[in-house]
Protein backbone atom coordinates (compact mmCIF):
# COMPACT_ATOMS: atom_id res chain seq x y z
CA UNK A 1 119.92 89.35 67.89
CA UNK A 2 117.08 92.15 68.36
CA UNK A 3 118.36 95.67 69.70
CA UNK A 4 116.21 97.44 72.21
CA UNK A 5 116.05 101.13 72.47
CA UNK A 6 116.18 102.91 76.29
CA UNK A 7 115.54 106.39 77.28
CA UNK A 8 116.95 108.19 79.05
CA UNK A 9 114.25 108.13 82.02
CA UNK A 10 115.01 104.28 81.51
CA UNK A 11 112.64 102.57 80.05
CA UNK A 12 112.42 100.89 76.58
CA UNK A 13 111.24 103.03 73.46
CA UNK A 14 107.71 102.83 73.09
CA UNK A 15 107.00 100.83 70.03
CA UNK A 16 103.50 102.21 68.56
CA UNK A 17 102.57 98.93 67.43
CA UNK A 18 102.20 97.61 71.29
CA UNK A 19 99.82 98.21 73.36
CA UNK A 20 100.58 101.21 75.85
CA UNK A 21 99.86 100.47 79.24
CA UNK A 22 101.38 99.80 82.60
CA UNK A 23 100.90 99.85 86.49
CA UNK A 24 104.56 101.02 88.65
CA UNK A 25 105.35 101.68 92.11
CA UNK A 26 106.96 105.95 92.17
CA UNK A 27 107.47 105.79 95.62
CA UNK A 28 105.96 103.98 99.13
CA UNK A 29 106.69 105.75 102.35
CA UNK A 30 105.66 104.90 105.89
CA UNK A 31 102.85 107.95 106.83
CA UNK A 32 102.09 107.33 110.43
CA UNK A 33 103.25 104.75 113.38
CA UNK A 34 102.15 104.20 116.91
CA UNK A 35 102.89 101.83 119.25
CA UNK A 36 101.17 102.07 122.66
CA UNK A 37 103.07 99.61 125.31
CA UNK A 38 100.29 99.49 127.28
CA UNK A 39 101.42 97.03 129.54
CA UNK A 40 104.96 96.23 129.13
CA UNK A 41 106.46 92.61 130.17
CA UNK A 42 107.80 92.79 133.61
CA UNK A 43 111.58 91.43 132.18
CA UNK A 44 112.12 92.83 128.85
CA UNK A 45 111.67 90.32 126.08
CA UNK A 46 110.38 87.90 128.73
CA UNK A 47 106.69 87.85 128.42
CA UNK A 48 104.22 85.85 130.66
CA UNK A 49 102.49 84.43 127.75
CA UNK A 50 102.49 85.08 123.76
CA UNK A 51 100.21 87.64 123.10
CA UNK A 52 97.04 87.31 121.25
CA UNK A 53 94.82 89.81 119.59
CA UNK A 54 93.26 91.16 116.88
CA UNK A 55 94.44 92.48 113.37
CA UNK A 56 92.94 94.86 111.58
CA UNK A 57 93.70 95.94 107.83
CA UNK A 58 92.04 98.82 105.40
CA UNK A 59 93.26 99.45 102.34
CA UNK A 60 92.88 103.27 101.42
CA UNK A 61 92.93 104.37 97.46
CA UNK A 62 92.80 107.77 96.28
CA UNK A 63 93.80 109.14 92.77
CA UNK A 64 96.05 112.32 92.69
CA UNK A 65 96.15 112.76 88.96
CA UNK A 66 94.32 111.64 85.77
CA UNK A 67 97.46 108.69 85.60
CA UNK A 68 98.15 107.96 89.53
CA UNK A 69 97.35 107.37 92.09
CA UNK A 70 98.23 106.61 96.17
CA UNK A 71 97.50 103.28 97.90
CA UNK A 72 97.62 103.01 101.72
CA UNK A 73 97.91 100.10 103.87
CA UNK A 74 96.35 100.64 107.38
CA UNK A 75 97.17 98.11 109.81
CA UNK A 76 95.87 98.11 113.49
CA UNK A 77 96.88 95.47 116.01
CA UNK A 78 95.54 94.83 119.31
CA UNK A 79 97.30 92.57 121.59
CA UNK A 80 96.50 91.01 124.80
CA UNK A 81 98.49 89.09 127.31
CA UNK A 82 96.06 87.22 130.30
CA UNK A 83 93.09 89.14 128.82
CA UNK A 84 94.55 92.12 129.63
CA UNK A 85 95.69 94.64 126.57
CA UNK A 86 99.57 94.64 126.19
CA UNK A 87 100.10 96.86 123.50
CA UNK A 88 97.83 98.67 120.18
CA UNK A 89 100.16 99.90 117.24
CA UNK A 90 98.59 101.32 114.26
CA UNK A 91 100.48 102.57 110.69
CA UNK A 92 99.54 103.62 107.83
CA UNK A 93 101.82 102.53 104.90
CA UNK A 94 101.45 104.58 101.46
CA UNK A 95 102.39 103.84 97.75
CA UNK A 96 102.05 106.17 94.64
CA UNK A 97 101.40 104.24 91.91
CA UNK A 98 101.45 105.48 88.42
CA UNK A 99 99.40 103.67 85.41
CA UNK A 100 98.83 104.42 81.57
CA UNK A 101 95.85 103.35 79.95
CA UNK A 102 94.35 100.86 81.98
CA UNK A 103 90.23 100.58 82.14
CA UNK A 104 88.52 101.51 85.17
CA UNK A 105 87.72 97.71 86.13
CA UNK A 106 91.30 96.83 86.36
CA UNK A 107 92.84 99.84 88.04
CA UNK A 108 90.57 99.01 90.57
CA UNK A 109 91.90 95.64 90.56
CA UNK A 110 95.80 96.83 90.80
CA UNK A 111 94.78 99.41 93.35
CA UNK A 112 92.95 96.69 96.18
CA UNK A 113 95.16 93.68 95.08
CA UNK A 114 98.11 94.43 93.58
CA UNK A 115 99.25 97.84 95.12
CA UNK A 116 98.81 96.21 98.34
CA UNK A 117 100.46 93.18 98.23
CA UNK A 118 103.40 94.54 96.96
CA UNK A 119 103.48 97.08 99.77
CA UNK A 120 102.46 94.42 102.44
CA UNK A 121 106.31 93.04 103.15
CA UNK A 122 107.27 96.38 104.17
CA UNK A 123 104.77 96.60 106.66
CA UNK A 124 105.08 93.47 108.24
CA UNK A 125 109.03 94.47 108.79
CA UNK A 126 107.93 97.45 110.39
CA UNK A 127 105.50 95.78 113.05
CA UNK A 128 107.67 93.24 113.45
CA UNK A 129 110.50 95.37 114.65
CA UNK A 130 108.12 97.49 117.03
CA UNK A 131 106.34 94.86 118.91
CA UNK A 132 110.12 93.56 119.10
CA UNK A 133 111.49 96.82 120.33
CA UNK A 134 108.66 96.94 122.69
CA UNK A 135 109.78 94.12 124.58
CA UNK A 136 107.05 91.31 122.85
CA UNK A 137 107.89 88.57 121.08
CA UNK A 138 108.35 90.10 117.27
CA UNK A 139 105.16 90.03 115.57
CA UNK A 140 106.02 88.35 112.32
CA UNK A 141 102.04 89.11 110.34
CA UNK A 142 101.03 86.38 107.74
CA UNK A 143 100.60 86.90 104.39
CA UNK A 144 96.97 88.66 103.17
CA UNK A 145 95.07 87.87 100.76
CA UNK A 146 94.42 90.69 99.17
CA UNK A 147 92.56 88.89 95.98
CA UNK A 148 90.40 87.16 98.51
CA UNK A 149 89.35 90.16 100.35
CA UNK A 150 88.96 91.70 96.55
CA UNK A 151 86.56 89.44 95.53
CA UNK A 152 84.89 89.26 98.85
CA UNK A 153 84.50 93.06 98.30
CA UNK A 154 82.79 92.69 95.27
CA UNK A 155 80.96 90.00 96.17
CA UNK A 156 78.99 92.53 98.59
CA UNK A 157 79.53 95.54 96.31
CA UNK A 158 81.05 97.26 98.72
CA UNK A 159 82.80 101.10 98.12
CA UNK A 160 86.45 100.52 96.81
CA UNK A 161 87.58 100.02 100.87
CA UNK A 162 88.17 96.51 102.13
CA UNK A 163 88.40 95.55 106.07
CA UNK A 164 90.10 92.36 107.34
CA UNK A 165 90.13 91.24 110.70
CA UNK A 166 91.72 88.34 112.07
CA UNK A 167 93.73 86.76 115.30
CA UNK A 168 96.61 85.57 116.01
């Protein structure tokens, strides 16, 4: 049986024969939330109708040293109920990601894909208990794809900043 070394921070010794590189989450905090009840239900959790509207998502990269860097998920949604605007909430959702040795091309990659997806499923917990707490049904957001809107991105060599819109 093979022995593995730890450090103390707790990872596993470095062995210099490997190659020495990695992409981790530090820490992800929630950096601004609105929620605008426009036009509350006239019972409270009894709407007329199931809203419908219009998501918005950006993702938002920026590095804050020469090995990390912070990933935000901005998420706007715009609900209607009988064509009239029910409620807007907007957050922005933040990681800091660290990395170690990883080209250009692929921290790129980690940053619009990666980063966000793993920071997704706490953002659709948080809208999901606002538009509930605002007396809506609870807004429960599909999954993204974030590879999609990647290659989409690149497809149209846009700037390292990705928009998706959709309804629901």
């Amino acid at each position: 049986m093979e022995e593995e070394t730890y450090h103390a921070a707790g990872g596993a010794a470095a062995d210099p024969a490997l190659p020495r590189y990695g992409f981790r989450v530090i820490s992800q905090f929630l950096k601004d939330l609105s929620f605008e009840n426009v036009d509350p239900p006239a019972e409270l959790h009894q709407p007329e109708e199931v809203p419908k509207g219009v998501i918005q998502v950006d993702i938002k990269v920026s590095r804050v040293s020469p090995e990390a860097i912070d990933v935000g998920v901005h998420l706007r949604v715009e609900a209607t109920v009988k064509g009239v605007t029910a409620y807007i909430t907007e957050l922005e959702y933040w990681g800091r990601f660290t990395f170690l040795d990883l080209p250009d091309p692929v921290l790129e990659m980690l940053a619009m894909v990666e980063a966000p997806r793993l920071l997704f499923p706490f953002v659709r917990v948080i809208v999901a208990n606002v538009t509930r707490d605002g007396g809506y049904p609870a807004l429960i957001l599909n999954p993204i794809d974030f590879a999609g809107l990647y290659r989409s991105m690149k497809a149209r060599q846009e700037p390292a900043a990705e928009r998706m819109e959709g309804t629901f």
